[in-house]
Protein backbone atom coordinates (compact mmCIF):
# COMPACT_ATOMS: atom_id res chain seq x y z
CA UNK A 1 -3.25 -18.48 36.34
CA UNK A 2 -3.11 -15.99 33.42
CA UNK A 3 0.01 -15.68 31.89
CA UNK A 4 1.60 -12.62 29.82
CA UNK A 5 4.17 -14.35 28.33
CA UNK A 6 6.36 -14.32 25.28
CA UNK A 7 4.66 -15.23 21.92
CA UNK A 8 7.59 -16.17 19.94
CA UNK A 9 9.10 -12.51 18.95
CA UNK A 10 10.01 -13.77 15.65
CA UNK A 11 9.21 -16.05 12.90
CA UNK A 12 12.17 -15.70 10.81
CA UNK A 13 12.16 -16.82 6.98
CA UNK A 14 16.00 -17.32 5.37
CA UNK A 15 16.38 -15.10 2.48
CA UNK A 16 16.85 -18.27 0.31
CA UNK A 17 13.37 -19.27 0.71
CA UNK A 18 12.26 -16.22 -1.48
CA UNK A 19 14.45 -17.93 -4.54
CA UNK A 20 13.16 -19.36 -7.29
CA UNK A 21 15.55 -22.07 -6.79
CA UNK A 22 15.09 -25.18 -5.12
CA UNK A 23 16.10 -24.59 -1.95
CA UNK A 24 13.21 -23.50 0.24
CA UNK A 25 14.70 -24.23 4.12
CA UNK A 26 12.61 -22.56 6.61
CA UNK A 27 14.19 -24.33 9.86
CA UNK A 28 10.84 -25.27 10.81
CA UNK A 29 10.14 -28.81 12.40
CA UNK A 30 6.37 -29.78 11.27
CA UNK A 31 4.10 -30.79 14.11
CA UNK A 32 0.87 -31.81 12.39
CA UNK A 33 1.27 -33.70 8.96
CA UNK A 34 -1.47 -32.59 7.33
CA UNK A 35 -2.57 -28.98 7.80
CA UNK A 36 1.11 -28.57 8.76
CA UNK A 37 1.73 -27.24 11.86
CA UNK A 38 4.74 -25.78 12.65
CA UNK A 39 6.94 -24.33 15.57
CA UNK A 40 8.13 -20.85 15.47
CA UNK A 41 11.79 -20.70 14.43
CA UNK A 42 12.27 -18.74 17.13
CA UNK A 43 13.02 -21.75 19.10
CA UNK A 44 15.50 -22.97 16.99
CA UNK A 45 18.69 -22.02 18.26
CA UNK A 46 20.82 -22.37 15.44
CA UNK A 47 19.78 -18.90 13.39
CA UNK A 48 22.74 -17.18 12.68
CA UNK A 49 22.44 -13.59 14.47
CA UNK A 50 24.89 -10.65 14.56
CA UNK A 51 26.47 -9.18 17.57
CA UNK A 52 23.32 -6.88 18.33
CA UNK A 53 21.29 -9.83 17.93
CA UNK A 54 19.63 -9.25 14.35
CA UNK A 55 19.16 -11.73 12.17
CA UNK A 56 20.57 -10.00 8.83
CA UNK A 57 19.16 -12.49 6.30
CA UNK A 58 15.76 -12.63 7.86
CA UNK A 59 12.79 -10.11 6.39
CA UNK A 60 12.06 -9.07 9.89
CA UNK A 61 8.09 -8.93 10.61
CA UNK A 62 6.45 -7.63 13.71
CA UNK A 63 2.82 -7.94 14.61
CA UNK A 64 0.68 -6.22 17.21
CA UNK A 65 -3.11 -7.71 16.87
CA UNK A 66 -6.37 -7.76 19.19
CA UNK A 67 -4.85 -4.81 21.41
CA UNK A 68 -8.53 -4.22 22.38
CA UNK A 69 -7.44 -0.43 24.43
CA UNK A 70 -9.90 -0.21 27.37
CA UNK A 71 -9.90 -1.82 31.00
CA UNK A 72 -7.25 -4.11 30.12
CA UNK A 73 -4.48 -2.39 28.21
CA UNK A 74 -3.71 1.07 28.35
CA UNK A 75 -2.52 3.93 26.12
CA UNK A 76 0.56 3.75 28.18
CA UNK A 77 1.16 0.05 27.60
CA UNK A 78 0.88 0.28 23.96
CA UNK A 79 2.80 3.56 23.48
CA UNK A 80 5.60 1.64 25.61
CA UNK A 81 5.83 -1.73 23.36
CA UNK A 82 5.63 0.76 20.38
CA UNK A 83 8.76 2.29 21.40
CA UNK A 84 10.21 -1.00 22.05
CA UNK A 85 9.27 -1.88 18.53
CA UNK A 86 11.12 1.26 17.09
CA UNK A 87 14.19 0.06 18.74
CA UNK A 88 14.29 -3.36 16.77
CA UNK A 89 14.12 -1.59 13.64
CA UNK A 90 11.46 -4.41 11.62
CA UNK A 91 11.25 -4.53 8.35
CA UNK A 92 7.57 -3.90 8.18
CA UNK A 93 4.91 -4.04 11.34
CA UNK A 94 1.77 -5.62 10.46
CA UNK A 95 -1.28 -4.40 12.47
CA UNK A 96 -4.13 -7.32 12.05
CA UNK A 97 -7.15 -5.58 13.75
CA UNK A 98 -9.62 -4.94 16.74
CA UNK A 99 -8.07 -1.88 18.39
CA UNK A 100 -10.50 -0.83 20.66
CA UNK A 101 -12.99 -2.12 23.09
CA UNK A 102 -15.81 -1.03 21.58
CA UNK A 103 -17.93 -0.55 24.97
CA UNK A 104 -14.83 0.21 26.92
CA UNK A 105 -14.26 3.02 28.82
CA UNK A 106 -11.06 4.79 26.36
CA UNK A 107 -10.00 8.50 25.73
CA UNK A 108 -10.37 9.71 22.55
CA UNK A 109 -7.69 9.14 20.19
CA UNK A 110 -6.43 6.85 22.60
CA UNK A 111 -5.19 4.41 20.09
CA UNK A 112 -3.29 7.43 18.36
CA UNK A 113 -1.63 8.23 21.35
CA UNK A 114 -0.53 4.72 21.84
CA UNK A 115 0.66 4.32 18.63
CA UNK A 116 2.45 7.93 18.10
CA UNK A 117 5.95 5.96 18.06
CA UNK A 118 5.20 4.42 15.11
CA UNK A 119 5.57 7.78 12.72
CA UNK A 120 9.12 6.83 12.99
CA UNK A 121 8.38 3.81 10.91
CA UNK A 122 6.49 5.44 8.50
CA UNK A 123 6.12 3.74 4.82
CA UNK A 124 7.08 0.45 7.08
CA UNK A 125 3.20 -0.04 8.80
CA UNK A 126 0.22 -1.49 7.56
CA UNK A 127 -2.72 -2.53 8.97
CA UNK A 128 -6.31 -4.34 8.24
CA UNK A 129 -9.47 -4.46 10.39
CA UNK A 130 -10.95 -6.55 12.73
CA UNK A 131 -14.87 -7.86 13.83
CA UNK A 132 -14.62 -5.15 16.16
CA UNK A 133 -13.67 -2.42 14.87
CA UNK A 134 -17.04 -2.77 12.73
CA UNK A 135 -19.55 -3.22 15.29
CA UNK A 136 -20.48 0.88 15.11
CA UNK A 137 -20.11 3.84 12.85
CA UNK A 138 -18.38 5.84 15.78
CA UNK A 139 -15.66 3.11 16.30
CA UNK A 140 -14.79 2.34 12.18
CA UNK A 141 -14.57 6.68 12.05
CA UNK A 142 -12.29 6.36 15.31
CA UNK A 143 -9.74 3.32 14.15
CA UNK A 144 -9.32 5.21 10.22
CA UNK A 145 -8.80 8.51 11.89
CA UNK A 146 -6.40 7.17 14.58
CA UNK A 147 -4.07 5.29 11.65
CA UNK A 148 -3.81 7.80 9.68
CA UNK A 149 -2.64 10.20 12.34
CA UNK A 150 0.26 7.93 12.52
CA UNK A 151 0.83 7.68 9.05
CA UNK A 152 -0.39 4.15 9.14
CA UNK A 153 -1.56 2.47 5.81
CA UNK A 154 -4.98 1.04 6.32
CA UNK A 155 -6.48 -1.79 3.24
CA UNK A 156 -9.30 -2.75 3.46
CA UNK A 157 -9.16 -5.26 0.25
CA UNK A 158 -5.90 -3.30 -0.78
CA UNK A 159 -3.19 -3.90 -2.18
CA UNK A 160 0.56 -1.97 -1.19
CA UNK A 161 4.24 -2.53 -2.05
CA UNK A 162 6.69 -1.96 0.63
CA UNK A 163 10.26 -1.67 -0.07
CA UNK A 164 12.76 -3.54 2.38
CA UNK A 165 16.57 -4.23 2.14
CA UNK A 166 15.77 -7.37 0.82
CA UNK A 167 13.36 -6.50 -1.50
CA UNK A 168 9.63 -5.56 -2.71
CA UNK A 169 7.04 -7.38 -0.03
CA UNK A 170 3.17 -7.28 -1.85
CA UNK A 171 1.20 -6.60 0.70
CA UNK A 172 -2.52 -7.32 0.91
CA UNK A 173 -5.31 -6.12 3.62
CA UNK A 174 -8.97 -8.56 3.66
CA UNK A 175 -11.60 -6.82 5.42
CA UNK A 176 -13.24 -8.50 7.63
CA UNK A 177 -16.82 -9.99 6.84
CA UNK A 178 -19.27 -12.16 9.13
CA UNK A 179 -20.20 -14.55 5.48
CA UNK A 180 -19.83 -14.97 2.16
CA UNK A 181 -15.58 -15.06 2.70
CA UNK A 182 -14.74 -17.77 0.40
CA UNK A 183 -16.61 -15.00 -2.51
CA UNK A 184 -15.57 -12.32 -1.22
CA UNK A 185 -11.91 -12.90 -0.75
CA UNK A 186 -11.52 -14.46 -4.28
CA UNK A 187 -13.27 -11.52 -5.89
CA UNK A 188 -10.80 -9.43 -4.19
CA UNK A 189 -7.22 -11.20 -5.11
CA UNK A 190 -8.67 -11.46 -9.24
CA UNK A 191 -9.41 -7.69 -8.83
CA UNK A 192 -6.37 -6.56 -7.48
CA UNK A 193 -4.53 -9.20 -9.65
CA UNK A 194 -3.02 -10.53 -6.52
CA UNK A 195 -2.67 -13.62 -7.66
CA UNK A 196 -0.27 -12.31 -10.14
CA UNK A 197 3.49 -12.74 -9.95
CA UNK A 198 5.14 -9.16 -10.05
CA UNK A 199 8.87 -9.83 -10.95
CA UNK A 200 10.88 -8.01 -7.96
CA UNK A 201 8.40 -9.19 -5.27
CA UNK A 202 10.35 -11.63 -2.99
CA UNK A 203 7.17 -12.09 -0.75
CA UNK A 204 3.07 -12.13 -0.47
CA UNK A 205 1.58 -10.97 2.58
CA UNK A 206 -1.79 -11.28 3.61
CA UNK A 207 -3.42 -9.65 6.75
CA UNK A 208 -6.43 -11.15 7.57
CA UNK A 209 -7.80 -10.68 11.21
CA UNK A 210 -9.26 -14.23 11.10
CA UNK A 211 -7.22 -17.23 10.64
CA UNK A 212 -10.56 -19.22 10.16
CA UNK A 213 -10.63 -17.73 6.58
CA UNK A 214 -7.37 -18.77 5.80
CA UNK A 215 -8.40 -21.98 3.70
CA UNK A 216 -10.32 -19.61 1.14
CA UNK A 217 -6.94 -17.94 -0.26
CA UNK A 218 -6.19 -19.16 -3.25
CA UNK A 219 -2.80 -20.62 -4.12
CA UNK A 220 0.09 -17.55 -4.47
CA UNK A 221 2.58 -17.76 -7.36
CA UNK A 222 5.73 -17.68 -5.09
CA UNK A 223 5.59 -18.03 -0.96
CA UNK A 224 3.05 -16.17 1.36
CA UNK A 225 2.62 -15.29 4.78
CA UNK A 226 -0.96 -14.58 6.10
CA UNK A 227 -1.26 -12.46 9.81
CA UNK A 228 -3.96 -13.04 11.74
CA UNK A 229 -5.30 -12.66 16.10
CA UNK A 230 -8.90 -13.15 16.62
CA UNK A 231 -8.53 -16.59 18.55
CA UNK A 232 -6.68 -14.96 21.13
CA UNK A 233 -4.51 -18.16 21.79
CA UNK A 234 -7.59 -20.69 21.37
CA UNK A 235 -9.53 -18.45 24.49
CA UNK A 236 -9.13 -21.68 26.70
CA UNK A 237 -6.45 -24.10 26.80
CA UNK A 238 -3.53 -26.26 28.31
CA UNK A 239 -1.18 -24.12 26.69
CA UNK A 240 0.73 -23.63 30.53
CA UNK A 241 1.35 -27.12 31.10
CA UNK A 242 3.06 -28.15 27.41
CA UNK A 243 -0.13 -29.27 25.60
CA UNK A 244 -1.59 -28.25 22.46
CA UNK A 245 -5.14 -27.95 23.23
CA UNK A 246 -7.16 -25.07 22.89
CA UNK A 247 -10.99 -24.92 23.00
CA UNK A 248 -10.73 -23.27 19.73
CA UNK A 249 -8.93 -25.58 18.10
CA UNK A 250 -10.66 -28.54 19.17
CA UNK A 251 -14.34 -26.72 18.77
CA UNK A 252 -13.83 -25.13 15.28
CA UNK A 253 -11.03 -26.74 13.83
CA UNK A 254 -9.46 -23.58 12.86
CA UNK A 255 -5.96 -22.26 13.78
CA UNK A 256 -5.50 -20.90 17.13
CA UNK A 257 -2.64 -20.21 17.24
CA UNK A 258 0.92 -20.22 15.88
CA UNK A 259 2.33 -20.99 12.60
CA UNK A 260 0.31 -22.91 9.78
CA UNK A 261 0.93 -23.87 5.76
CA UNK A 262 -1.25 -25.12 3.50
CA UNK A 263 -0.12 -26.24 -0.11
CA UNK A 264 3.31 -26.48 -0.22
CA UNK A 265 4.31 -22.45 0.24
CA UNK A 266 1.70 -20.77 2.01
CA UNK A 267 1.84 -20.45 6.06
CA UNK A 268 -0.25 -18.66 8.50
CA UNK A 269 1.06 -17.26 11.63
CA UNK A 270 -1.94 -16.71 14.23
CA UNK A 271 -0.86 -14.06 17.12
CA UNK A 272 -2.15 -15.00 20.60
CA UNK A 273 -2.76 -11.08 21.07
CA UNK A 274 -1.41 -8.07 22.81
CA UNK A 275 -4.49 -7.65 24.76
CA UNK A 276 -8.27 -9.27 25.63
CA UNK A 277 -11.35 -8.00 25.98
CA UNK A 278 -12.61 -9.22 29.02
CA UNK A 279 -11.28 -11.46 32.10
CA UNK A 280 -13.59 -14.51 30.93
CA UNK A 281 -11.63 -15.67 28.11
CA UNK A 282 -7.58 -16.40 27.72
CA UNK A 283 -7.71 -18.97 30.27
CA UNK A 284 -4.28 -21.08 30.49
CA UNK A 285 -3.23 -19.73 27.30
CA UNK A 286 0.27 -17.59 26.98
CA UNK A 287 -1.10 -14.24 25.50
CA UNK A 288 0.67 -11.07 23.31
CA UNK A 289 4.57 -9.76 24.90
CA UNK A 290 5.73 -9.15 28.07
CA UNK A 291 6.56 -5.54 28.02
């Protein structure tokens, strides 16, 4: 009963949220009170869209995380929903880690290969690493060389401005560490002075591969969004018959999935994956897009 579903293509922000009015209207009904919980606003059916179906005062965001190229997904798959994402024309794509199967059976450079459409976004891609792509030597060297073949920007605790049409987006890579996050992440935003308000900066973006490391950013000076996989939709869920639950979630109590906020301006939005490592997880949970 695995599903490759749709992960909700888009969570759009109005350009009025990035203000430093009072307005701040993201469209987005709250779920959960507290941690606040929120759906995509890709459900909402009332975003305003031109004829070719863009939303034209949305920053347009597209993430591919957990791809995890081996058994399961191919060079051909990726290089495929690459092309697709050329077509849409984002803003900025955010890669958010573990590219590889570490023990899988890949070509080399397969990830570069799969990629390869993405030169045609160049200055528009960033990207940040995963557990995985640390667990040898051979597959860190791999991942770096394979980015920067396609002109990919990897931080790893980096900082990077990217120009869009609606302005300057300060963008910011965590690495990924097994302890000491709740250190090591505010080490890195007072060094980079990320935590500074730059005056033509009309978003912060954070990639951090896991969402469980969310609650250790510190509170931004204007609105942030933070990308992260890892969960891979909660691994095991009721997801496919309407219900919230994932073993994740109730386990850990960290985000599985979907979009989260903390404080009154910063959100979270935790991909489900384009890909899994093996067939023992993502159990009744909707996973990465149909391509």
């Amino acid at each position: 009963m695995y599903e490759s579903l749709i992960d909700s293509a888009w969570v759009n922000v109005k350009k009025s949220v990035f203000n430093n009015g009072n307005e701040k209207d993201f469209e987005l009904p709250v779920r959960v009170p507290s941690v606040a919980r929120v759906f995509p606003l890709s459900h909402n059916n009332n975003v305003k869209s031109t004829d070719n179906g863009k939303q034209t005062d949305c920053l347009r965001i597209i993430q591919l995380t957990d791809i995890h190229i081996g058994a399961f997904y191919s060079t051909k798959t990726l290089a495929q929903l690459c092309r697709t994402i050329v077509e849409l024309d984002p803003d900025i794509v955010a890669l958010t880690g573990d590219y590889y199967t570490p023990e899988g059976d890949h070509e080399p450079h397969s990830l570069a290969t799969g990629l390869a459409p993405l030169k045609q976004l160049r200055g528009r891609v960033v990207a940040c690493l995963g557990n995985h792509d640390k667990e040898s030597s051979r597959v860190l060297r791999q991942v770096r060389e394979d980015l920067r073949a396609c002109d990919i920007q990897l931080l790893v605790d980096e900082t990077t401005l990217v120009d869009t049409r609606l302005g300057t987006v300060d963008v910011l890579g965590l690495d990924w560490r097994p302890g000491g996050v709740h250190k090591h992440i505010n080490e890195v935003v007072e060094r980079t002075r990320y935590h500074v308000q730059q005056d033509d900066t009309i978003l912060k973006l954070i990639l951090l591969h896991a969402p469980e490391c969310f609650k250790h950013i510190p509170k931004m000076p204007i609105e942030s969004l933070t990308l992260s996989g890892h969960t891979h939709g909660g691994q095991v869920g009721l997801l496919s018959f309407g219900l919230p639950w994932t073993l994740v979630g109730v386990v850990t109590g960290s985000p599985d999935y979907g979009l989260w906020r903390t404080f009154s301006n910063q959100y979270l939005y935790v991909h489900r994956g384009q890909g899994f490592r093996s067939l023992a997880s993502n159990f009744l949970v909707r996973m990465g897009v149909r391509n």
